[in-house]
C-alpha atoms as a PDB file:
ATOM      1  CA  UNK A   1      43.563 -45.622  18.667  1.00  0.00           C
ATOM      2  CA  UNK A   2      40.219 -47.629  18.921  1.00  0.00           C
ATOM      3  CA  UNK A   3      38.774 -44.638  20.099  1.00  0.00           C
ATOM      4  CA  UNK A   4      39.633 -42.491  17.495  1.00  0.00           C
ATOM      5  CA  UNK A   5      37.832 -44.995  15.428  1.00  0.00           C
ATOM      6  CA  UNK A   6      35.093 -45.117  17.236  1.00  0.00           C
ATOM      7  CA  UNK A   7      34.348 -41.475  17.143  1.00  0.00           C
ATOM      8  CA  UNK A   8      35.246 -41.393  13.382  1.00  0.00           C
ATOM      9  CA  UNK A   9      32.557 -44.557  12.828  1.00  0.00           C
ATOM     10  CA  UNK A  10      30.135 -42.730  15.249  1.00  0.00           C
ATOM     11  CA  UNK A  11      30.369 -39.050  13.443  1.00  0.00           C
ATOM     12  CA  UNK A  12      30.003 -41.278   9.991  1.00  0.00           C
ATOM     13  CA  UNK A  13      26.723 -42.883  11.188  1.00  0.00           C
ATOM     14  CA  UNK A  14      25.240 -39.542  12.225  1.00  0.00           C
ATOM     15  CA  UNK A  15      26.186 -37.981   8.831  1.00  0.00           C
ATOM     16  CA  UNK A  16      24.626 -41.013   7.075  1.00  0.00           C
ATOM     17  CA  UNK A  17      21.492 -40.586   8.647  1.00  0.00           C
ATOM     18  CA  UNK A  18      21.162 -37.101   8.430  1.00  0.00           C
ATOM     19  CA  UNK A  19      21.967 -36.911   4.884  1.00  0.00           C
ATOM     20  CA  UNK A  20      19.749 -39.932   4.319  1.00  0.00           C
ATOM     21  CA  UNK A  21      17.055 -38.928   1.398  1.00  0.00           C
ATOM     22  CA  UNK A  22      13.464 -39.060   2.404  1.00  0.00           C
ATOM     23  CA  UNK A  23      10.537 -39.626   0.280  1.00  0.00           C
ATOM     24  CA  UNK A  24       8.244 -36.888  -0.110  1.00  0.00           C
ATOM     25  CA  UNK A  25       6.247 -35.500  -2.700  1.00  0.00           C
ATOM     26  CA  UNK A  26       5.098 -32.031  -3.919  1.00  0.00           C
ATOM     27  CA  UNK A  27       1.282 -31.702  -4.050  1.00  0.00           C
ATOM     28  CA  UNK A  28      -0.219 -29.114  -6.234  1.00  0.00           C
ATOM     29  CA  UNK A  29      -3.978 -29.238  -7.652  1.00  0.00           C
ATOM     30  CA  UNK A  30      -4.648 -27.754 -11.022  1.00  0.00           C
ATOM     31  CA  UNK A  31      -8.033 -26.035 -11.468  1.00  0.00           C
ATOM     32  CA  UNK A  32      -9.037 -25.562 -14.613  1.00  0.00           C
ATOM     33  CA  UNK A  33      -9.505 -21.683 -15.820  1.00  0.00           C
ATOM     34  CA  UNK A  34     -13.693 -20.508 -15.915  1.00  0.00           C
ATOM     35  CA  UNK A  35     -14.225 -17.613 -17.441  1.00  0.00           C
ATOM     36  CA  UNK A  36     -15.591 -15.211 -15.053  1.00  0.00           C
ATOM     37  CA  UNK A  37     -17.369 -12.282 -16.556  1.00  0.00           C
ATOM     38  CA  UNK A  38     -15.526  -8.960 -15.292  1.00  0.00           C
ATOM     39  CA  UNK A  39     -17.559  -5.690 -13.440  1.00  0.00           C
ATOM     40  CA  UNK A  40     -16.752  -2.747 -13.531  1.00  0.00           C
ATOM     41  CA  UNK A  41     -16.994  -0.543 -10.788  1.00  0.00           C
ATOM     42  CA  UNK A  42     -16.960   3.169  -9.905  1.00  0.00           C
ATOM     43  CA  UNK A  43     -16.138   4.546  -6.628  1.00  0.00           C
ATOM     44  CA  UNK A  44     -16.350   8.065  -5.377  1.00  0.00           C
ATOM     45  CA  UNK A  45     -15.047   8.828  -2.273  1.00  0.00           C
ATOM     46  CA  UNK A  46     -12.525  11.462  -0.414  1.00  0.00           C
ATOM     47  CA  UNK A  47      -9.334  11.205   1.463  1.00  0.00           C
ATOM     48  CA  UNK A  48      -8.144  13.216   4.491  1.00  0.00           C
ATOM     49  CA  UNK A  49      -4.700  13.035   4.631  1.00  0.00           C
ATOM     50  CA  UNK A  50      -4.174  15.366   7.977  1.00  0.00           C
ATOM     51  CA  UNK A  51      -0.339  15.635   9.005  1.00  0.00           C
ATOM     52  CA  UNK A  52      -0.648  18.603  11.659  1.00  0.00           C
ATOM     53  CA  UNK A  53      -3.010  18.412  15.195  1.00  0.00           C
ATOM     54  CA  UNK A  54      -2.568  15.993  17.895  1.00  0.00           C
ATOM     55  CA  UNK A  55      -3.745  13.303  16.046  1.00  0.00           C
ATOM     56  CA  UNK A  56      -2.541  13.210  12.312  1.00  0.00           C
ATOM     57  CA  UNK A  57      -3.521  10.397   9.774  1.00  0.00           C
ATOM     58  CA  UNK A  58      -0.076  10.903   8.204  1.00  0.00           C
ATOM     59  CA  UNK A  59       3.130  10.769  10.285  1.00  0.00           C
ATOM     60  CA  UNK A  60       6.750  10.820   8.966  1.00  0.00           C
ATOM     61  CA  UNK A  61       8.414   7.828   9.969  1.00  0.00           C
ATOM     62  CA  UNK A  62      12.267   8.820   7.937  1.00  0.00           C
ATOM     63  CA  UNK A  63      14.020  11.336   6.664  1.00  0.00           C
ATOM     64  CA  UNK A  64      17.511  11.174   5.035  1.00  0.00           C
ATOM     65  CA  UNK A  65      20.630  13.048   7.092  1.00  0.00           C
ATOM     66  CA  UNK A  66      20.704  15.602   3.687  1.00  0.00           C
ATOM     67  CA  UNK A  67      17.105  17.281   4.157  1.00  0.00           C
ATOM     68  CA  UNK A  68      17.414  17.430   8.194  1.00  0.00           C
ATOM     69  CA  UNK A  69      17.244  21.446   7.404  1.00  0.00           C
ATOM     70  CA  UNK A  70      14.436  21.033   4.684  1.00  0.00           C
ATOM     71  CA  UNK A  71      11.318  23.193   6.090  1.00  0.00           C
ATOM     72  CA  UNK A  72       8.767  21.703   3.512  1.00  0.00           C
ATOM     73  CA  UNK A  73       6.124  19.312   4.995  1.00  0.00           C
ATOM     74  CA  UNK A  74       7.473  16.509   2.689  1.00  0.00           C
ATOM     75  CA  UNK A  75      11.160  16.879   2.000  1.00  0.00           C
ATOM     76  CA  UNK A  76      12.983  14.726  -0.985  1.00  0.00           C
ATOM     77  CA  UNK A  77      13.275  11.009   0.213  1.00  0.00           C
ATOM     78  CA  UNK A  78      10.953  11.615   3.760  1.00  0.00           C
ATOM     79  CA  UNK A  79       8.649   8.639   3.930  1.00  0.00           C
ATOM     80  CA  UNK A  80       5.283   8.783   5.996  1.00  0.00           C
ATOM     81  CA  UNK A  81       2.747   6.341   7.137  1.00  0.00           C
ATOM     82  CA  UNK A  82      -0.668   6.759   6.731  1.00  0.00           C
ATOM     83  CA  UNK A  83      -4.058   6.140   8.161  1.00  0.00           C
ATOM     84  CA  UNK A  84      -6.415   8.496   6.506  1.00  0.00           C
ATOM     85  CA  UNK A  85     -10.123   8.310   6.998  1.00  0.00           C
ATOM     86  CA  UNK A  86     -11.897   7.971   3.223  1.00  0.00           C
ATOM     87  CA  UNK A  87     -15.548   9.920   3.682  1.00  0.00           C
ATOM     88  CA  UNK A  88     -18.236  10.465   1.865  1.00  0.00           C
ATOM     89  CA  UNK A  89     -17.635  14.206   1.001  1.00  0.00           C
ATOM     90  CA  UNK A  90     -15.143  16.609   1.422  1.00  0.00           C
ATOM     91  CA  UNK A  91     -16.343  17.630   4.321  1.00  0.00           C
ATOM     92  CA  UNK A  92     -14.987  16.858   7.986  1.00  0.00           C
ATOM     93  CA  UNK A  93     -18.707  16.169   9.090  1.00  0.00           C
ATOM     94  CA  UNK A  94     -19.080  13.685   6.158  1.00  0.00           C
ATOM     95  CA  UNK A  95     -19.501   9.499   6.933  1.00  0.00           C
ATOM     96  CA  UNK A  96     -16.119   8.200   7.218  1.00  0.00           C
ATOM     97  CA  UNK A  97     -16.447   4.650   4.831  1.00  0.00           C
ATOM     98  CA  UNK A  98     -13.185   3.267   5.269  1.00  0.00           C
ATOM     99  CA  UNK A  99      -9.214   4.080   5.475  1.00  0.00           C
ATOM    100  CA  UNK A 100      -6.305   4.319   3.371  1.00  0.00           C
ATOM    101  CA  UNK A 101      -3.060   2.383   5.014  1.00  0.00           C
ATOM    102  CA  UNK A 102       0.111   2.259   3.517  1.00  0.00           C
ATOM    103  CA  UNK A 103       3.736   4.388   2.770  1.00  0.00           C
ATOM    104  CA  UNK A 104       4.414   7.061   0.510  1.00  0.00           C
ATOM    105  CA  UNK A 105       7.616   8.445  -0.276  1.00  0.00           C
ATOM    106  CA  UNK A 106       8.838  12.195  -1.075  1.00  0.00           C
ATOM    107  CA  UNK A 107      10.238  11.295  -4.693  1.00  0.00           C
ATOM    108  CA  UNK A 108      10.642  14.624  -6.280  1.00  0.00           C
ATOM    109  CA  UNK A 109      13.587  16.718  -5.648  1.00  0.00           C
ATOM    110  CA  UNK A 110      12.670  20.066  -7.761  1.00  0.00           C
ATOM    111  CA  UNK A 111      10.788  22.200  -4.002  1.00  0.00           C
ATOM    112  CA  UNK A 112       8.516  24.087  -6.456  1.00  0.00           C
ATOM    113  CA  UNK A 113       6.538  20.689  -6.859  1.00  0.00           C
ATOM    114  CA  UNK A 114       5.480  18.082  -4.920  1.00  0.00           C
ATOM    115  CA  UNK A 115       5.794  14.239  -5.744  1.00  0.00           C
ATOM    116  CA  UNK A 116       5.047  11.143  -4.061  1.00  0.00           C
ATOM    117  CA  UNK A 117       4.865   7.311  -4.787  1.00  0.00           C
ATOM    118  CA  UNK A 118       1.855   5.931  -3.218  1.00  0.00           C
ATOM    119  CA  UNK A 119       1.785   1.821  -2.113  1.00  0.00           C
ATOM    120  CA  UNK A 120      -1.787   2.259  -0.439  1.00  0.00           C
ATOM    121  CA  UNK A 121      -4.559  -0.132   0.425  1.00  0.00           C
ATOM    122  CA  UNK A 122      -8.292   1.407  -0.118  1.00  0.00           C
ATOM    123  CA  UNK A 123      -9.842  -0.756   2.730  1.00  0.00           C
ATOM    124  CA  UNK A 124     -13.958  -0.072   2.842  1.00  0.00           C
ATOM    125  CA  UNK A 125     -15.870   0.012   6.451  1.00  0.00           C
ATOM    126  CA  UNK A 126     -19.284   0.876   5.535  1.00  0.00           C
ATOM    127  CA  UNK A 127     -21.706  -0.289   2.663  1.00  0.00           C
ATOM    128  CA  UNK A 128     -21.682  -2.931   0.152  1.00  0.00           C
ATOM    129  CA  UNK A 129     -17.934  -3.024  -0.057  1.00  0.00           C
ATOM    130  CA  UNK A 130     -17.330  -3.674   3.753  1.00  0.00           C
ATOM    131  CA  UNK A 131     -14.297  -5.812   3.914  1.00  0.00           C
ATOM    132  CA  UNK A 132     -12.907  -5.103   0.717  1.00  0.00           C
ATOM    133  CA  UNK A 133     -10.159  -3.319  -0.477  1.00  0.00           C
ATOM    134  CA  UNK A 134      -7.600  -2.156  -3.635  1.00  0.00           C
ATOM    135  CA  UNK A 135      -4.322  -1.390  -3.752  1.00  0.00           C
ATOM    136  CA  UNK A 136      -2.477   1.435  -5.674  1.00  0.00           C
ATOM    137  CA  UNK A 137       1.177   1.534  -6.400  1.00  0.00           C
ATOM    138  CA  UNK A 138       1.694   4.148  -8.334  1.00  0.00           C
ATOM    139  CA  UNK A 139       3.332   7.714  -9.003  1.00  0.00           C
ATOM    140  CA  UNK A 140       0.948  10.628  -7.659  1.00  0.00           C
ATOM    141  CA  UNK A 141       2.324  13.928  -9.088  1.00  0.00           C
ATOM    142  CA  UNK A 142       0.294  15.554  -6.327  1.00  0.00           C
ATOM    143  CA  UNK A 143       1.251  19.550  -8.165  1.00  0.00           C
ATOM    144  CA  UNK A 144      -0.939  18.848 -10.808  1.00  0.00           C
ATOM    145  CA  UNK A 145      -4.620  19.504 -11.246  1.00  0.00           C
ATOM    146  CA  UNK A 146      -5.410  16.164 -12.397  1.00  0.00           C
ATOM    147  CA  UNK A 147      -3.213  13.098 -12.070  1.00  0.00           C
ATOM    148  CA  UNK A 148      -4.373   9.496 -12.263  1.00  0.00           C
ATOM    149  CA  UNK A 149      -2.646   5.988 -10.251  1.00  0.00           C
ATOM    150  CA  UNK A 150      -2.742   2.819 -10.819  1.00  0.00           C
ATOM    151  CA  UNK A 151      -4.623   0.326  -9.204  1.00  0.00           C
ATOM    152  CA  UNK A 152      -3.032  -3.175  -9.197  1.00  0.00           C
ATOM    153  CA  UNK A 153      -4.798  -5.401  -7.339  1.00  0.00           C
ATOM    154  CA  UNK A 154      -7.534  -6.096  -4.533  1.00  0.00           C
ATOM    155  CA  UNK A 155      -9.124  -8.359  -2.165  1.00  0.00           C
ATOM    156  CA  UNK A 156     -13.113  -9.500  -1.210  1.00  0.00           C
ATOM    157  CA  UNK A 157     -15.206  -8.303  -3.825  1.00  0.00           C
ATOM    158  CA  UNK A 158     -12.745  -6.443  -5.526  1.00  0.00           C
ATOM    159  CA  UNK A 159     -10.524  -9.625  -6.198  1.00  0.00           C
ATOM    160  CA  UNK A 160      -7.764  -9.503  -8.993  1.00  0.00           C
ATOM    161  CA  UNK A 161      -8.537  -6.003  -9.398  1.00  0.00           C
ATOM    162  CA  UNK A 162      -7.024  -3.285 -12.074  1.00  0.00           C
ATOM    163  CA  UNK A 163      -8.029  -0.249 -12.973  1.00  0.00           C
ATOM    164  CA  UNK A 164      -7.068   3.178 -12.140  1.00  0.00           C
ATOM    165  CA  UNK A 165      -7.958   6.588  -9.750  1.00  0.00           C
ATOM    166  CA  UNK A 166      -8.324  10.098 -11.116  1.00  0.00           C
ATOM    167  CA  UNK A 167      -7.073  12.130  -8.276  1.00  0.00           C
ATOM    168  CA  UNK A 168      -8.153  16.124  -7.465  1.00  0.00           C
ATOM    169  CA  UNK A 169      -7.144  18.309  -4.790  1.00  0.00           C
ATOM    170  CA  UNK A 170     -10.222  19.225  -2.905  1.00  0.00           C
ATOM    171  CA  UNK A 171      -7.616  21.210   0.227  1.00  0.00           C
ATOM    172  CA  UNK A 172      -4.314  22.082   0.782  1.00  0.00           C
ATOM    173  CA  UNK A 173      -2.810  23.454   3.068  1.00  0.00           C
ATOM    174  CA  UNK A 174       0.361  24.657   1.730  1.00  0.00           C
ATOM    175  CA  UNK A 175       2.048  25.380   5.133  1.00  0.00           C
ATOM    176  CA  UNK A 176       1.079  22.465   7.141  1.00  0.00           C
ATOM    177  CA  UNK A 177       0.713  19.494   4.370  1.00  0.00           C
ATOM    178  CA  UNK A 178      -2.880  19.208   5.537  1.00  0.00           C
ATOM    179  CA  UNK A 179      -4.991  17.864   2.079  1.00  0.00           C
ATOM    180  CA  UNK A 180      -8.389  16.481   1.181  1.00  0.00           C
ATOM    181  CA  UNK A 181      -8.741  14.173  -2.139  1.00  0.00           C
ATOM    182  CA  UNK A 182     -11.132  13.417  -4.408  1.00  0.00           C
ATOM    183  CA  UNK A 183     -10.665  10.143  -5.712  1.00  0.00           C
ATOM    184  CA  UNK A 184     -13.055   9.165  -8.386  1.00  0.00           C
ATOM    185  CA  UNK A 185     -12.098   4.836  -9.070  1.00  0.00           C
ATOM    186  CA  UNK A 186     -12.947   2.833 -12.016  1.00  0.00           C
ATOM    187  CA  UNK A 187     -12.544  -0.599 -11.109  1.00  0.00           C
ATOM    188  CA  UNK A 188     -12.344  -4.265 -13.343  1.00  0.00           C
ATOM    189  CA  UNK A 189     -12.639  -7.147 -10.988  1.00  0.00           C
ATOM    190  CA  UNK A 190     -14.218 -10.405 -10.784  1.00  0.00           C
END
């Protein structure tokens, strides 16, 4: 029987100590708000979002069990990774200035148009904006002749970024998925 007890006192200390409270404190540092004065900028710029060749930019990465038979480059609910070079121009030739990276997902069902729902990050190379970058999240109702996303945030010089991108198809291959976008930006940062 005394070791029964002595178990019971030694499992008692142990959950004692464990449950013991510590002092600790939360740290946070308020900084008060200073009005920045906003920019605007304007970016003009075009994406090559290549799907066919050995080396695509955009590759699917799922596709649900229903559209296994679908023959359209981007079947309802298929969602593809991307990589895609942003140039100067719309030509293949032109200065590549930075990349697109991010998902986009098939979201219309109707096969006479084409949908997506872009969560990209504009990341800049080249020039003044080297190391910065904005994000879009945003529906891209790629059918029509102009369409517009929104931009919702940003990083380096583009910092707490809004604002939005008119989108216009420059090339599309219809067969292959193949396109080239101009994307004309109007940014509001800090």
């Amino acid at each position: 029987m005394e070791r029964g007890s002595l178990v019971l006192g030694l499992a008692l200390t142990l959950l004692t100590v464990a449950v013991t409270p510590t002092h600790c404190s939360y740290h946070s540092h308020t900084l008060p708000n200073v009005h920045q004065e906003e920019k605007v900028t304007r970016l003009h710029f075009y994406l090559f979002d290549i799907i066919s060749g050995d080396k695509p930019s955009a590759v699917e990465v799922a596709r649900p069990y229903s559209t296994t038979n679908d023959s359209s480059p981007t079947p309802f609910g298929s969602v593809w990774a991307i990589d895609d070079p942003l140039r100067e121009g719309p030509e293949a030739t032109s200065k590549v200035i930075g990349n697109a990276q991010g998902l986009y997902v098939s979201s219309v069902q109707d096969e006479s148009r084409l949908g997506l729902v872009m969560y990209v990050d504009f990341g800049f190379t080249e020039g003044k904006f080297k190391g910065s970058s904005f994000s879009v999240f945003s529906r891209n109702p790629v059918t029509e002749t102009n369409r517009e996303l929104a931009v919702v945030g940003g990083r380096g010089r583009f910092r707490m970024a809004r604002g939005f991108a008119k989108l216009k198809t420059s090339y599309l291959n219809v067969t292959n998925g193949d396109a080239i976008i101009e994307y004309k930006v109007t940014l509001i940062h800090y």
